[in-house]
Protein backbone atom coordinates (compact mmCIF):
# COMPACT_ATOMS: atom_id res chain seq x y z
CA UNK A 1 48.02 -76.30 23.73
CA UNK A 2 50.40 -73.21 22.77
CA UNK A 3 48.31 -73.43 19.19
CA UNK A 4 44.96 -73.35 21.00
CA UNK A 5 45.79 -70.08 23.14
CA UNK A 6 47.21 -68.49 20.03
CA UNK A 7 43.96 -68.89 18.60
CA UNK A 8 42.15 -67.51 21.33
CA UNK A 9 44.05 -64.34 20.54
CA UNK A 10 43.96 -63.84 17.24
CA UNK A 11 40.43 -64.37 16.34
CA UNK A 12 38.95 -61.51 18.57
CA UNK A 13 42.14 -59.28 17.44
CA UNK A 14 40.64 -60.16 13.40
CA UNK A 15 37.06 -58.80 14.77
CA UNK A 16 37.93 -56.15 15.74
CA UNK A 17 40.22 -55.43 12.57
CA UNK A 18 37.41 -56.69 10.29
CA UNK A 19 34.83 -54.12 11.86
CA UNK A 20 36.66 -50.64 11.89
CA UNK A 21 33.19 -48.92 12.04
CA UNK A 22 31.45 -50.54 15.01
CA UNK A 23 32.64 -48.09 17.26
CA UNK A 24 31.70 -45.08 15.65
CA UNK A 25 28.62 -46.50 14.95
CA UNK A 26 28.07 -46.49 18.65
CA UNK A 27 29.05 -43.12 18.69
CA UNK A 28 26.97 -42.05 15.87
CA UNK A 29 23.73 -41.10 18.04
CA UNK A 30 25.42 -38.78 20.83
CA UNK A 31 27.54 -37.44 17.20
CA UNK A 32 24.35 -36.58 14.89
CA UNK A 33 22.72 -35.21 18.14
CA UNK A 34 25.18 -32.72 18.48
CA UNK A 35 25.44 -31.67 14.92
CA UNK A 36 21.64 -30.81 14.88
CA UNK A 37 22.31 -28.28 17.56
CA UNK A 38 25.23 -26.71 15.47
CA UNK A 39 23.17 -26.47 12.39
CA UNK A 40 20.03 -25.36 13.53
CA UNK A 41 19.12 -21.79 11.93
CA UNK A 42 18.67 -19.30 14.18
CA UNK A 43 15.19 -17.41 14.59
CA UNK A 44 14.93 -15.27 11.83
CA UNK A 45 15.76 -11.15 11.61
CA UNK A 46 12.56 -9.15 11.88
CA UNK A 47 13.35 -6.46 9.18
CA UNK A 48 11.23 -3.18 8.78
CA UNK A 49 9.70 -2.69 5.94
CA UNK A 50 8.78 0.59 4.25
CA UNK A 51 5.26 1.09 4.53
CA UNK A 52 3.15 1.77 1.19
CA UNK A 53 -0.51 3.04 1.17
CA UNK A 54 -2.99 0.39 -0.04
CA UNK A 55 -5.67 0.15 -1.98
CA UNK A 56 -8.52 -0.87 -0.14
CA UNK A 57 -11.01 -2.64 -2.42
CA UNK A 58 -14.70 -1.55 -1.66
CA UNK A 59 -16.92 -3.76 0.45
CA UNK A 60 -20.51 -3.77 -1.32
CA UNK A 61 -23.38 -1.80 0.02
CA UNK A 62 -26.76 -2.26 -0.73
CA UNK A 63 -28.31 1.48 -0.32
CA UNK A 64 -25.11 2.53 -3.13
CA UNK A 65 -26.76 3.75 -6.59
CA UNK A 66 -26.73 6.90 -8.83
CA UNK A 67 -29.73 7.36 -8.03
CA UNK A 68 -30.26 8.05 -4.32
CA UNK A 69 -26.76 9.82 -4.59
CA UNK A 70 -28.81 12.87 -5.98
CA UNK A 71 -29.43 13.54 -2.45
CA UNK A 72 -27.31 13.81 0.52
CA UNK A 73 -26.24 10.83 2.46
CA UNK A 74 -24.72 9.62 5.44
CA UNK A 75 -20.30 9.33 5.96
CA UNK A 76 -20.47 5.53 5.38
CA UNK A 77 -22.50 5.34 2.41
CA UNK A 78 -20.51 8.54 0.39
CA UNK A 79 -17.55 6.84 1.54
CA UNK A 80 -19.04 3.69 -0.29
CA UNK A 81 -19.62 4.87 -3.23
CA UNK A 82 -16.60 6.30 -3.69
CA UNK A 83 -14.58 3.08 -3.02
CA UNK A 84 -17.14 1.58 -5.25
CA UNK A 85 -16.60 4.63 -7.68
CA UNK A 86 -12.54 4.44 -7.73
CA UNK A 87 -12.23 0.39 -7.77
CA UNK A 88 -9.34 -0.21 -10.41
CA UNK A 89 -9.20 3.55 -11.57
CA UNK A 90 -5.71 4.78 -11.90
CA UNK A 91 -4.92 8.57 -12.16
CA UNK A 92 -2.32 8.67 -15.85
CA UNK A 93 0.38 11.18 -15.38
CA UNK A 94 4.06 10.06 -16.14
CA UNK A 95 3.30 6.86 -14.13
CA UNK A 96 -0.19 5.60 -12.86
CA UNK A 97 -1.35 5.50 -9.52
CA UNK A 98 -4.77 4.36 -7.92
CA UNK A 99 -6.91 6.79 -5.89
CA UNK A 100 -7.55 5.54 -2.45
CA UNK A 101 -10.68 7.21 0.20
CA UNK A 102 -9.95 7.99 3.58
CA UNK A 103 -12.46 9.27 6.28
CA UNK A 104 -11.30 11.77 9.04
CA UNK A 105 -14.05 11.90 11.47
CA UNK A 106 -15.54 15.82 12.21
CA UNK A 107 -12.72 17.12 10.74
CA UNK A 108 -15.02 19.34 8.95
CA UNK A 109 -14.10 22.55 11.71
CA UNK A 110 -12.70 24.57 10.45
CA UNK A 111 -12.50 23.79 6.67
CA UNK A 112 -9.40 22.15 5.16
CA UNK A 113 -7.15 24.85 3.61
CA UNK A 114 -3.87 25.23 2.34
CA UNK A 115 -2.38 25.78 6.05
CA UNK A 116 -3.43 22.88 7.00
CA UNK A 117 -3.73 19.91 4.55
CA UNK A 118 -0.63 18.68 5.34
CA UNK A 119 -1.85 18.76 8.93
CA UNK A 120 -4.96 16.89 7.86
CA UNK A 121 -3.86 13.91 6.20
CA UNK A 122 -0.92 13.16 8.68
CA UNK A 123 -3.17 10.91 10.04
CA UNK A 124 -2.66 8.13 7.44
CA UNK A 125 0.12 9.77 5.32
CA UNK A 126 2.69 6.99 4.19
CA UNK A 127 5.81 8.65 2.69
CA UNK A 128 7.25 6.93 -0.16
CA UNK A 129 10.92 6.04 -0.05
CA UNK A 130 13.52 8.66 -1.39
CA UNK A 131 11.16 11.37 -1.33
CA UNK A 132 10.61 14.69 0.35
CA UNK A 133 8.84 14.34 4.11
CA UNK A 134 4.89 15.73 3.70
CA UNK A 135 6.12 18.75 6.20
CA UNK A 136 8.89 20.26 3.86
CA UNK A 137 6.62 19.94 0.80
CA UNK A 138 4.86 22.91 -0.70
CA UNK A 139 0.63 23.15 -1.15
CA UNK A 140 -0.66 24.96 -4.36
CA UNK A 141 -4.65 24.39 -5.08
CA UNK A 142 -6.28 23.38 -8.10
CA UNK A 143 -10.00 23.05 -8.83
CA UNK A 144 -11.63 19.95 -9.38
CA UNK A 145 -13.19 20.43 -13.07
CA UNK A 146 -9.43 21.68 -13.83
CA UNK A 147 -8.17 18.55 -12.46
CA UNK A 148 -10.35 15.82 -14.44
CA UNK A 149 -9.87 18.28 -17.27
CA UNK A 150 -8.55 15.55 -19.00
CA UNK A 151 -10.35 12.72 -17.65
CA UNK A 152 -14.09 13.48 -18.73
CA UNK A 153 -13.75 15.49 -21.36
CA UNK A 154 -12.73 13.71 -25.34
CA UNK A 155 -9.63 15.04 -26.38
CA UNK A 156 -8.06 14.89 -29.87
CA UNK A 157 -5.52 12.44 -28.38
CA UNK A 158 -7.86 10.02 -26.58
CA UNK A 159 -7.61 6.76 -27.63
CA UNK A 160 -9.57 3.77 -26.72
CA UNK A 161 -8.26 3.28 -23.35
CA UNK A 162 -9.35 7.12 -22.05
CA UNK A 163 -12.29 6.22 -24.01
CA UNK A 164 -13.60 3.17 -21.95
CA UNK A 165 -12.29 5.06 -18.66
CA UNK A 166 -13.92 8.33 -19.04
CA UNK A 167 -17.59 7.03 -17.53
CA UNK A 168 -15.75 6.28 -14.36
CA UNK A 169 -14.15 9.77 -14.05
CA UNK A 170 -17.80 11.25 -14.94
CA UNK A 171 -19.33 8.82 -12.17
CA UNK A 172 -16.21 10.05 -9.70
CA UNK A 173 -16.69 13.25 -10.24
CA UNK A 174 -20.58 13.45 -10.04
CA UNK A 175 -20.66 11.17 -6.47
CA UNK A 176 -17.82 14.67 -5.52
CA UNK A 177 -19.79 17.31 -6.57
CA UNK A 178 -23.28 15.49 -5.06
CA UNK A 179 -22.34 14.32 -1.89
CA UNK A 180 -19.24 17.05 -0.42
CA UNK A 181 -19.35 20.37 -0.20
CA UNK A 182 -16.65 22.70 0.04
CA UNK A 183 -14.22 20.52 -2.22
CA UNK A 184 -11.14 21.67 -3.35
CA UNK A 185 -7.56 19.78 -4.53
CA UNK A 186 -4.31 20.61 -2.83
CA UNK A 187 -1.15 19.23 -4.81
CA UNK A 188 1.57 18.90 -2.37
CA UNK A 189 5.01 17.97 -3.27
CA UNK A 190 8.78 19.50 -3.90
CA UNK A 191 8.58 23.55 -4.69
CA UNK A 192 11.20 23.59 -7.62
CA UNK A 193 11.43 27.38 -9.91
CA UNK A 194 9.15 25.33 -12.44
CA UNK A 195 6.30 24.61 -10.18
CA UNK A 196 5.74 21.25 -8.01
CA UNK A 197 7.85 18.33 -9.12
CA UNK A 198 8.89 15.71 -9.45
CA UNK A 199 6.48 13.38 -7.13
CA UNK A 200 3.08 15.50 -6.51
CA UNK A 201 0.71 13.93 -3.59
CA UNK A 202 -2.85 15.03 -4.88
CA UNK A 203 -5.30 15.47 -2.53
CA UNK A 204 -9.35 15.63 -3.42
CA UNK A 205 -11.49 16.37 -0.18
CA UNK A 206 -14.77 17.82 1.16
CA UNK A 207 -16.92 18.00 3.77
CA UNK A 208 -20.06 15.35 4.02
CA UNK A 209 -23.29 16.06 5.50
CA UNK A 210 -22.47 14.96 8.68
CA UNK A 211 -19.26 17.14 8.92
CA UNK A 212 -16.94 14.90 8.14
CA UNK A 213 -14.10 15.25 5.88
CA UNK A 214 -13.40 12.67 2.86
CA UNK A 215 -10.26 12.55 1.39
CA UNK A 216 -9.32 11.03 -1.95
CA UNK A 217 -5.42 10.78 -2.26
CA UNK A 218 -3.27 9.89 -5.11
CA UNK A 219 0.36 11.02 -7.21
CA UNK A 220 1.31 12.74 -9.90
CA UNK A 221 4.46 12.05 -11.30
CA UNK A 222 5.95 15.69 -12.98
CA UNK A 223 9.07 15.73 -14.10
């Protein structure tokens, strides 16, 4: 009899011994629930980013050719044509940069000048990091032939690429002189004793028929 109890007691003691786990494995569920609340990431930082103009690649329009250029058309379709006009063109200086078209609505009155370009193009104006703010920078004007000086006409050092680009200048240049009147170029950037440098914004912009202004920006890098 004293055998038979002792048995009683010593096989659910060797269970219990035998299976070490079994009660954290009942634990286990309540355990990994609370471990995917630690770890969870938490929503992540929304950090602001510096802005950087864009080139805006044209959308196609049908009433866009040379030839109907020759007289003058409405805001939309210059503003076409240029898009069309400066699609993968990059204005060479020490770096390259593309040109990109902007549209300020009867901003014709009273004609842009060098008081207030900088006033002008505030409107979509993106300042590049570590540079000088568009308001402290300094205006000097250029002509347009002086600018594509370079661009359209062969020079001794052209190789193949200014070559192959030059038609595009030519077909820039002749959609600027068609379609705007009263164009001029403003280089704005930081006034040094050797002239504008080292990071020139260059501004291109007349006036269409329907008095609005058209503004082609890019940068010069001057150093």
């Amino acid at each position: 009899m004293f055998r038979f109890l002792t048995l009683l007691v010593i096989v659910p003691l060797a269970a219990c011994v035998a299976d070490p786990n079994r009660d954290a494995d009942a634990r286990a569920p309540d355990d990994a629930r609370t471990d995917a609340q630690t770890d969870e990431s938490p929503p992540p930082r929304q950090l602001a980013g510096v802005a950087k103009p864009l080139f805006v690649a044209p959308a196609p329009h049908p009433a866009v050719t040379l030839a109907n250029l020759a007289q003058p058309q409405t805001t939309a379709i210059v503003k076409a044509a240029l898009d069309e006009a400066v699609q993968g063109l990059l204005f060479t200086s020490e770096s390259d940069y593309p040109f990109q078209v902007f549209v300020l609505p009867g901003a014709g009155r009273p004609h842009v000048s060098t008081t207030n370009i900088k006033k002008k193009v505030a409107a979509f104006y993106v300042q590049r990091p570590e540079t000088m703010p568009l308001a402290q920078r300094s205006v000097e004007t250029r002509t347009l032939a002086a600018l594509f000086k370079y661009y359209v006409h062969s020079q001794d050092w052209w190789g193949d690429f200014e070559k192959q680009r030059a038609p595009q200048f030519k077909k820039l240049k002749a959609i600027l002189d068609a379609q705007l009147s009263h164009v001029h170029v403003y280089r704005v950037g930081p006034k040094t004793p050797w002239g504008l440098s080292p990071d020139i914004d260059v501004f291109i912009e007349g006036t269409t028929a329907e008095g609005d202004v058209i503004v082609l920006w890019t940068v010069s890098i001057e150093t």
